[in-house]
N, C-alpha and C. Protein backbone atom coordinates (compact mmCIF):
# COMPACT_ATOMS: atom_id res chain seq x y z
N UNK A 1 -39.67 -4.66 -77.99
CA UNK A 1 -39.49 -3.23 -78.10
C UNK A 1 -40.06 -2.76 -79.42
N UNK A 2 -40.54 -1.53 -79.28
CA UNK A 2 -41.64 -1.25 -80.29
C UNK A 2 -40.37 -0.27 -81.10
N UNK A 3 -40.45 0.10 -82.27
CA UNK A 3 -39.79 1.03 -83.57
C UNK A 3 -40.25 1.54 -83.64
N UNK A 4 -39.69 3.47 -83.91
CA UNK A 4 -38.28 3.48 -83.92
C UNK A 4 -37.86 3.37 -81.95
N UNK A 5 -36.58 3.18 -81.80
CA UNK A 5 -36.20 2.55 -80.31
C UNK A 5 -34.75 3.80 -80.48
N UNK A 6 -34.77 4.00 -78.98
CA UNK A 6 -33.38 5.07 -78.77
C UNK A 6 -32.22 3.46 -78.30
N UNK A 7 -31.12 3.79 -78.65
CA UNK A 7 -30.44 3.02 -78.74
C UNK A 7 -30.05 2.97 -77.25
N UNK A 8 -29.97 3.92 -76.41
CA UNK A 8 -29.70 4.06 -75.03
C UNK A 8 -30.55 3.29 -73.87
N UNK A 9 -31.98 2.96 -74.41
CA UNK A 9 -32.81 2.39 -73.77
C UNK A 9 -32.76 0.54 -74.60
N UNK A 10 -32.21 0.50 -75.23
CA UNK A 10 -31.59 -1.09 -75.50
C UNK A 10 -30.77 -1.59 -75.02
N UNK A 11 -29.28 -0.54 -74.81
CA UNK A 11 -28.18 -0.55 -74.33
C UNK A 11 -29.46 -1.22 -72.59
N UNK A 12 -30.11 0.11 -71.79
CA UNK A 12 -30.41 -0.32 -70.27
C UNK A 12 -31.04 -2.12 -70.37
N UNK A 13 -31.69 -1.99 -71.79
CA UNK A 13 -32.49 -3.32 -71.27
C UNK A 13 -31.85 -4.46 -71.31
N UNK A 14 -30.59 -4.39 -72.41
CA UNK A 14 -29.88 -5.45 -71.72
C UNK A 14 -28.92 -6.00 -70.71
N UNK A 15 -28.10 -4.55 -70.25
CA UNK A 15 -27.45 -4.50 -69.13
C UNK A 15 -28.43 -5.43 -67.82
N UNK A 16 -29.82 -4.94 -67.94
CA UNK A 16 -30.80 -5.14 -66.94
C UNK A 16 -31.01 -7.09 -67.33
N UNK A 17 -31.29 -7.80 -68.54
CA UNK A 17 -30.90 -8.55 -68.63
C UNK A 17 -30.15 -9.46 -68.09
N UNK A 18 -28.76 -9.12 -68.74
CA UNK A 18 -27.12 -9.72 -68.25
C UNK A 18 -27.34 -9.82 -67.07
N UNK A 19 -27.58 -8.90 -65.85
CA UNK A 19 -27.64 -8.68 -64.50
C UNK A 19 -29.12 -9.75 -63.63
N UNK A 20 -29.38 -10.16 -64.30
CA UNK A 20 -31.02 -11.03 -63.99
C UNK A 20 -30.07 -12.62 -64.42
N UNK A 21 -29.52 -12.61 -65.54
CA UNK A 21 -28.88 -13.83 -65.61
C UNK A 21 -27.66 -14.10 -65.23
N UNK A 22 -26.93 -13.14 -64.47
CA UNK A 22 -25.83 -13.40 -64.23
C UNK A 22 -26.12 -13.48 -62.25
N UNK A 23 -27.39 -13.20 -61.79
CA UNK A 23 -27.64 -13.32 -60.72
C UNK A 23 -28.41 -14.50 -60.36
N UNK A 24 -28.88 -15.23 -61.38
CA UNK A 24 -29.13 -16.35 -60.85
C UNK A 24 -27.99 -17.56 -60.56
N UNK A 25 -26.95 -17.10 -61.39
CA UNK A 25 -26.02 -17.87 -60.85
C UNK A 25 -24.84 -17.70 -59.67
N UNK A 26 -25.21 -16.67 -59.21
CA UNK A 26 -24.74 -16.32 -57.58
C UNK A 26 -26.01 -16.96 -56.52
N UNK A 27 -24.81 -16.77 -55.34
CA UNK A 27 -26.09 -17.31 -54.27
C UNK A 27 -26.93 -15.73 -53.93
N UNK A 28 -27.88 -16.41 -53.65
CA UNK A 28 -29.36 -15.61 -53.32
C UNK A 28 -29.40 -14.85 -51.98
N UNK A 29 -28.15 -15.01 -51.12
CA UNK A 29 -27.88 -14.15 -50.12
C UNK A 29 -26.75 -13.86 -49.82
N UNK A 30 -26.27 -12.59 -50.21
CA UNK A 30 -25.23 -12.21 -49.76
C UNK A 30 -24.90 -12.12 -48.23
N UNK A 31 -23.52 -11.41 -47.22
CA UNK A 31 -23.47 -11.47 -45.97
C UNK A 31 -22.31 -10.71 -45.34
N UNK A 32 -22.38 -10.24 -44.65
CA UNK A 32 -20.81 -9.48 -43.94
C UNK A 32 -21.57 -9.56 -42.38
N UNK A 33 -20.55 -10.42 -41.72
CA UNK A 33 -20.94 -10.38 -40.02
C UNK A 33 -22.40 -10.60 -39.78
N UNK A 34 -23.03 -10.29 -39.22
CA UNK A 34 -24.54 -10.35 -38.93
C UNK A 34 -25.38 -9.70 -40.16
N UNK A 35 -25.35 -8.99 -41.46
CA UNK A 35 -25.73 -8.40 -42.44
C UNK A 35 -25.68 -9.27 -43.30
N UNK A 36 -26.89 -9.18 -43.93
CA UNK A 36 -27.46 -10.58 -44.99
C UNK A 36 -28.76 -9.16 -45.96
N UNK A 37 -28.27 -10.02 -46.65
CA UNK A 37 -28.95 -9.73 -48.14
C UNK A 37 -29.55 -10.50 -48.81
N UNK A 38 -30.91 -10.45 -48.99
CA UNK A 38 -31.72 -11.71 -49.56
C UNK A 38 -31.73 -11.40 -50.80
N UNK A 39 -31.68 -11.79 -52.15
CA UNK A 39 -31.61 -11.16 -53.16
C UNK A 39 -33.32 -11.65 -53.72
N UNK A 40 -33.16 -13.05 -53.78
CA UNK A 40 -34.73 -13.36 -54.10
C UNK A 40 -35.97 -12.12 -53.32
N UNK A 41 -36.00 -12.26 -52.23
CA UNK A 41 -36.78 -11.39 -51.46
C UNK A 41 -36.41 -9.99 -51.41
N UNK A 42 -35.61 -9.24 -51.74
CA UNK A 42 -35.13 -8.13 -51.68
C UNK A 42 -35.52 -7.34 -50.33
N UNK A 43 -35.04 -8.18 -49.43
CA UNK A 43 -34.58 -8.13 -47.83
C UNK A 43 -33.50 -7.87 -47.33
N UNK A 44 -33.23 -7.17 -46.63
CA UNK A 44 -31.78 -6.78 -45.33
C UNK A 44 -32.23 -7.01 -44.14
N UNK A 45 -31.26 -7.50 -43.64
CA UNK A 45 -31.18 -8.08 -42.05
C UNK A 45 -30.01 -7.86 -41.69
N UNK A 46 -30.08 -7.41 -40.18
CA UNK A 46 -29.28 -7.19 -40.06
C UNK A 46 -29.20 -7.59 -37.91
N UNK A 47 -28.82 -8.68 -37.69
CA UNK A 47 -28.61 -9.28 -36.46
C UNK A 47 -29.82 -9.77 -36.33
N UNK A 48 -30.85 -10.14 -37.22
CA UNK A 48 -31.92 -10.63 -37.49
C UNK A 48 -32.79 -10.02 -37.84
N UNK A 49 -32.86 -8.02 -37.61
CA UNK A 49 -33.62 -7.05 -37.86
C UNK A 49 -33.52 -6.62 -39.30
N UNK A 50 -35.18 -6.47 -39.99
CA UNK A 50 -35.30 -6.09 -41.07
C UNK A 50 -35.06 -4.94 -41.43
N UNK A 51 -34.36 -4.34 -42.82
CA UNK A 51 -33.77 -3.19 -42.68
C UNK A 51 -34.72 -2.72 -44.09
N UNK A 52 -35.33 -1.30 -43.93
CA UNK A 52 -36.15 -0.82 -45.09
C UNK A 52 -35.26 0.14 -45.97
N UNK A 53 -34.70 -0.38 -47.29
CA UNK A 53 -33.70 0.26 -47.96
C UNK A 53 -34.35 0.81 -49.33
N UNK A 54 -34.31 1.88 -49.79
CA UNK A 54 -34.92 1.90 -51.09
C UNK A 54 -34.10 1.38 -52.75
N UNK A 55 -34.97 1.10 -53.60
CA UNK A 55 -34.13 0.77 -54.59
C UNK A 55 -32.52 0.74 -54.45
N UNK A 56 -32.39 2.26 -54.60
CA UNK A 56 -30.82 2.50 -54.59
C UNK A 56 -30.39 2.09 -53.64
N UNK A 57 -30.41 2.44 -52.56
CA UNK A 57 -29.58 1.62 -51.43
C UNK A 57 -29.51 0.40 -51.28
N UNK A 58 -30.76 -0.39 -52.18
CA UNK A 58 -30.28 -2.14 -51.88
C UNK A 58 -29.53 -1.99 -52.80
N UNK A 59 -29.37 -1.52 -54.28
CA UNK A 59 -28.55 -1.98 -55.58
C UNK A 59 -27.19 -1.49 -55.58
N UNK A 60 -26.81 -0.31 -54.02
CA UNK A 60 -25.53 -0.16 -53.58
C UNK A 60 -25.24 -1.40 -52.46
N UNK A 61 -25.81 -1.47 -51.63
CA UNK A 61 -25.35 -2.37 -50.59
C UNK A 61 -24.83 -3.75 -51.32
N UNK A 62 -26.05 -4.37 -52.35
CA UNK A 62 -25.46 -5.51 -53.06
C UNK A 62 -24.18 -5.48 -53.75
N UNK A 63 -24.08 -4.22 -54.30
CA UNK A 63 -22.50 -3.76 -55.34
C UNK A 63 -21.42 -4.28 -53.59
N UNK A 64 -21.69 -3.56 -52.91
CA UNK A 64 -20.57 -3.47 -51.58
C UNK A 64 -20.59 -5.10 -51.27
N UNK A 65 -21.44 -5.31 -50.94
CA UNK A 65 -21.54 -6.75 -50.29
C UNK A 65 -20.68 -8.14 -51.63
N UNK A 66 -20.95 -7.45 -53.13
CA UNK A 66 -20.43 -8.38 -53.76
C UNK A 66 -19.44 -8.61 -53.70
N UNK A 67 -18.51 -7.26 -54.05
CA UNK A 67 -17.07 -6.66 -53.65
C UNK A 67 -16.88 -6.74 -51.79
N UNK A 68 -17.06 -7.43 -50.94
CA UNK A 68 -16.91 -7.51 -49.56
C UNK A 68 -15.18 -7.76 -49.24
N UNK A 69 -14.81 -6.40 -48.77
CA UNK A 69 -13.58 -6.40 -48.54
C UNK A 69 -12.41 -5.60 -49.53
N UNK A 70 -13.13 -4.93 -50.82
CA UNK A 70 -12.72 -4.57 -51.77
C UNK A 70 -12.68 -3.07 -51.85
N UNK A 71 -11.88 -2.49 -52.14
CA UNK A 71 -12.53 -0.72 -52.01
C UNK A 71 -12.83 -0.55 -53.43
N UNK A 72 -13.96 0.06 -53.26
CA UNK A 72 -14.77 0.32 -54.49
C UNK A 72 -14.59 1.99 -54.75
N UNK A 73 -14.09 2.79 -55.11
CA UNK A 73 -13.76 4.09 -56.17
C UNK A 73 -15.36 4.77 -56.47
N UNK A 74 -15.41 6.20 -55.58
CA UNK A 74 -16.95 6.30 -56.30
C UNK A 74 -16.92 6.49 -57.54
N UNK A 75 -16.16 6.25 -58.18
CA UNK A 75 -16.70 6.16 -60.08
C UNK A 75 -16.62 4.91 -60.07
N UNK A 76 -16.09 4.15 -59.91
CA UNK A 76 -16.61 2.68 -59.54
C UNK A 76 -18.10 2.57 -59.15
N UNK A 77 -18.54 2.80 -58.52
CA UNK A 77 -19.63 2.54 -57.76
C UNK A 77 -20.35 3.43 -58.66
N UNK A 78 -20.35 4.51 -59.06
CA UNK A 78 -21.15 5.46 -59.82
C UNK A 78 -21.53 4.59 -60.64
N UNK A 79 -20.73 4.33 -61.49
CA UNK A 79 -20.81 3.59 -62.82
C UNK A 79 -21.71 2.31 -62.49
N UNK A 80 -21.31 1.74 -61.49
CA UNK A 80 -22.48 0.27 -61.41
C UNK A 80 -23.80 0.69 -61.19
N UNK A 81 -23.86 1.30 -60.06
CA UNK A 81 -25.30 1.80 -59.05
C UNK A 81 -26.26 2.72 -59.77
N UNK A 82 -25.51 3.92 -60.71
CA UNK A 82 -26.47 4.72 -61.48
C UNK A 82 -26.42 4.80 -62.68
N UNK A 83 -25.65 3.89 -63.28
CA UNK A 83 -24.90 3.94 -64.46
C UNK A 83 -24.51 4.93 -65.54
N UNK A 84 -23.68 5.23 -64.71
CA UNK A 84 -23.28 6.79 -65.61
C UNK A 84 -22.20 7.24 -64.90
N UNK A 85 -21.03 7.76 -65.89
CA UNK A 85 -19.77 8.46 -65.44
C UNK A 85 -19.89 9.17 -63.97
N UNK A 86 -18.86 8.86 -62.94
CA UNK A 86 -18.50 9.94 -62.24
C UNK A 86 -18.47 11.04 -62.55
N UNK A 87 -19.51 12.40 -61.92
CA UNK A 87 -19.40 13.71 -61.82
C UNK A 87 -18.18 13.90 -60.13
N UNK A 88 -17.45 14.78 -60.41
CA UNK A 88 -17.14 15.41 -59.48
C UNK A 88 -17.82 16.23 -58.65
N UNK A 89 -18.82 16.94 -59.27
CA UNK A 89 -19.85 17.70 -58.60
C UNK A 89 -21.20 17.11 -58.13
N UNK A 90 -21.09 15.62 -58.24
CA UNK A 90 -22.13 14.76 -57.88
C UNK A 90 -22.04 14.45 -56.65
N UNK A 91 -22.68 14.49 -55.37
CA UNK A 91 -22.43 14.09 -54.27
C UNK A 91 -23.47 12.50 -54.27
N UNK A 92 -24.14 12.02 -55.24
CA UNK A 92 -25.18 10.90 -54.73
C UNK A 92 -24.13 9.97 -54.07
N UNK A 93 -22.75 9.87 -54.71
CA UNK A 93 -22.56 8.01 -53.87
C UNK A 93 -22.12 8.66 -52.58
N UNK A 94 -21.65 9.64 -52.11
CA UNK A 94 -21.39 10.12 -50.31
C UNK A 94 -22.76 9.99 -49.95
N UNK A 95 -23.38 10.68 -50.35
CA UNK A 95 -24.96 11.11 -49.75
C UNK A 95 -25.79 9.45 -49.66
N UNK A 96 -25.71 8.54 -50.16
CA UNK A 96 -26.70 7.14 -50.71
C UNK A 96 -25.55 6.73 -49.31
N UNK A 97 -24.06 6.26 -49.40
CA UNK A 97 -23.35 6.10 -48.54
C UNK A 97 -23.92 6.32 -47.11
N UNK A 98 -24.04 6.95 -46.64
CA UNK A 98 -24.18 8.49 -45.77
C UNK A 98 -25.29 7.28 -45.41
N UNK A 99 -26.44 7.58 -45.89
CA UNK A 99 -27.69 6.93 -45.72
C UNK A 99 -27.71 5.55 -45.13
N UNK A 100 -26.78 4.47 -45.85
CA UNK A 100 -26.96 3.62 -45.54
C UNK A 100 -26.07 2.94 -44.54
N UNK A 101 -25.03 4.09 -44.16
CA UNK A 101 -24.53 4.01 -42.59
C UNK A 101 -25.74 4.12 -41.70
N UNK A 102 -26.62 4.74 -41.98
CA UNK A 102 -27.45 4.78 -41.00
C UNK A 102 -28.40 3.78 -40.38
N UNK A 103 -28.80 3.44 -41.91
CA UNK A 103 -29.68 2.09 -41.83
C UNK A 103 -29.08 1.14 -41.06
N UNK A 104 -27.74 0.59 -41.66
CA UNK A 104 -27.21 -0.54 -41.06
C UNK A 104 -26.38 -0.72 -40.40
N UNK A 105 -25.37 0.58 -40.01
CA UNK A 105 -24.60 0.16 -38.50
C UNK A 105 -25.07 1.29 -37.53
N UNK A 106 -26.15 2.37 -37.78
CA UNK A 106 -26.32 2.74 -36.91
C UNK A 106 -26.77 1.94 -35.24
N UNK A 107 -26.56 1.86 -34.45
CA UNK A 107 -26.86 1.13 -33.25
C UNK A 107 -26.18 0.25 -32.88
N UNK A 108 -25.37 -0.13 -34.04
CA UNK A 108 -24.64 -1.86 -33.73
C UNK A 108 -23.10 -1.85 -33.21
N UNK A 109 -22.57 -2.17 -32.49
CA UNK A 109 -20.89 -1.71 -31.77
C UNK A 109 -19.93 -1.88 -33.31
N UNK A 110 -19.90 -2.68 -34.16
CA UNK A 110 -19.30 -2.72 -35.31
C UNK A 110 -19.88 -2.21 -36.51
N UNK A 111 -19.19 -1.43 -36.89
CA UNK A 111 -19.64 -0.68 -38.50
C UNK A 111 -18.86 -1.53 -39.13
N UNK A 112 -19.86 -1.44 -40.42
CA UNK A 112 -19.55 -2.39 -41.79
C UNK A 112 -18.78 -1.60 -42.98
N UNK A 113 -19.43 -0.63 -42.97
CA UNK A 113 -19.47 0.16 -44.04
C UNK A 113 -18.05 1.07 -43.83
N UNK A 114 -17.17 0.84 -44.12
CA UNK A 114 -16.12 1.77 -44.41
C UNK A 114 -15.46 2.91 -45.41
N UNK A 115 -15.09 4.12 -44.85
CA UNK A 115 -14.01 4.62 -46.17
C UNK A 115 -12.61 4.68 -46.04
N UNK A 116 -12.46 4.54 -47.38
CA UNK A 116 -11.06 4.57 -47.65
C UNK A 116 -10.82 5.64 -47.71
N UNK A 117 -9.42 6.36 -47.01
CA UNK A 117 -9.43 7.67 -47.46
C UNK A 117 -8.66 8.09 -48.31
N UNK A 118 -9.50 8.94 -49.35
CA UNK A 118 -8.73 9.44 -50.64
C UNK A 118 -9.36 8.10 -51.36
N UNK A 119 -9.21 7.29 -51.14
CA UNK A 119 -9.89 5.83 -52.39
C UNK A 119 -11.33 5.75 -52.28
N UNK A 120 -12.05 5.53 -51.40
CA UNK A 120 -13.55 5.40 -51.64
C UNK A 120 -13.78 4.54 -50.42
N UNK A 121 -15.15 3.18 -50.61
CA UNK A 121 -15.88 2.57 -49.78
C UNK A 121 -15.45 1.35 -49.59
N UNK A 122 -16.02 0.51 -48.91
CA UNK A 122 -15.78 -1.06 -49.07
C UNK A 122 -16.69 -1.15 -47.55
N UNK A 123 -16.97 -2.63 -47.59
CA UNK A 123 -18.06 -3.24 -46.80
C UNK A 123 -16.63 -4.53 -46.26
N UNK A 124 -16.89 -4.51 -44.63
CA UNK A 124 -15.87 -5.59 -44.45
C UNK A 124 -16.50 -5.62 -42.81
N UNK A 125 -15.71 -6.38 -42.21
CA UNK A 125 -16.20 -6.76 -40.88
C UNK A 125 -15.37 -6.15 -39.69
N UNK A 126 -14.03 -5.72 -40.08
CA UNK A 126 -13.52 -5.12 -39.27
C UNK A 126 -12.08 -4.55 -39.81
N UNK A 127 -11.44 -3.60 -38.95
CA UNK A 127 -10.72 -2.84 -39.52
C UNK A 127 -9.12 -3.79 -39.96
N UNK A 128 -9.01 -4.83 -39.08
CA UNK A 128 -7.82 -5.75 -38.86
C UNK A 128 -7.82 -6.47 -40.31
């Protein structure tokens, strides 16, 4: 990094860091039911079908899939996925949400993607 440096863009590069080395020591594919996450390849499948997700939606699905079974708080999720405080007047994690119901249980008899109501999201296999 070249001088003078904003301290905010040191703060991202090492978060971005930590997250590169703290992912090599997880496995390289995450999974819920037929939904797989390649992390090396930055692939979704889903009953074997490839799923086209952009940035954000893979770096939410992975947050969900890590936490599998967990309800995640959209300031929870805010905070990981865009890194930055919950706005109340922010609709991105419904709207990114929203989206990636579509991608990945649209068509399929079981949805993955759940909300909690009044608490937030979580990724699980079934409601039981």
């Amino acid at each position: 990094m070249a001088k003078p440096f904003e301290s905010a863009e040191l703060i991202a590069r090492i978060r971005a860091l930590l997250r590169r080395g703290s992912d090599l020591k997880k496995s390289s594919v995450l999974a819920c039911a037929d939904l797989e996450l390649d992390l090396s390849s930055r692939l979704a499948r889903r009953a074997g079908k490839v799923i086209q997700l952009t940035v954000k939606e893979f770096t939410l699905l992975e947050y969900l899939l890590r936490n599998k079974g967990k309800v995640l708080s959209r300031s929870q999720i805010s905070e990981r996925v865009w890194e930055r405080p919950y706005d109340l007047n922010d609709n991105n994690v419904d709207v990114y949400i929203n989206l990636l119901r579509k991608k990945v249980d649209k068509g399929f008899d079981m949805p993955l993607i759940h909300t909690a109501i009044g608490m937030g999201y979580l990724i699980r296999e079934s409601y039981a």
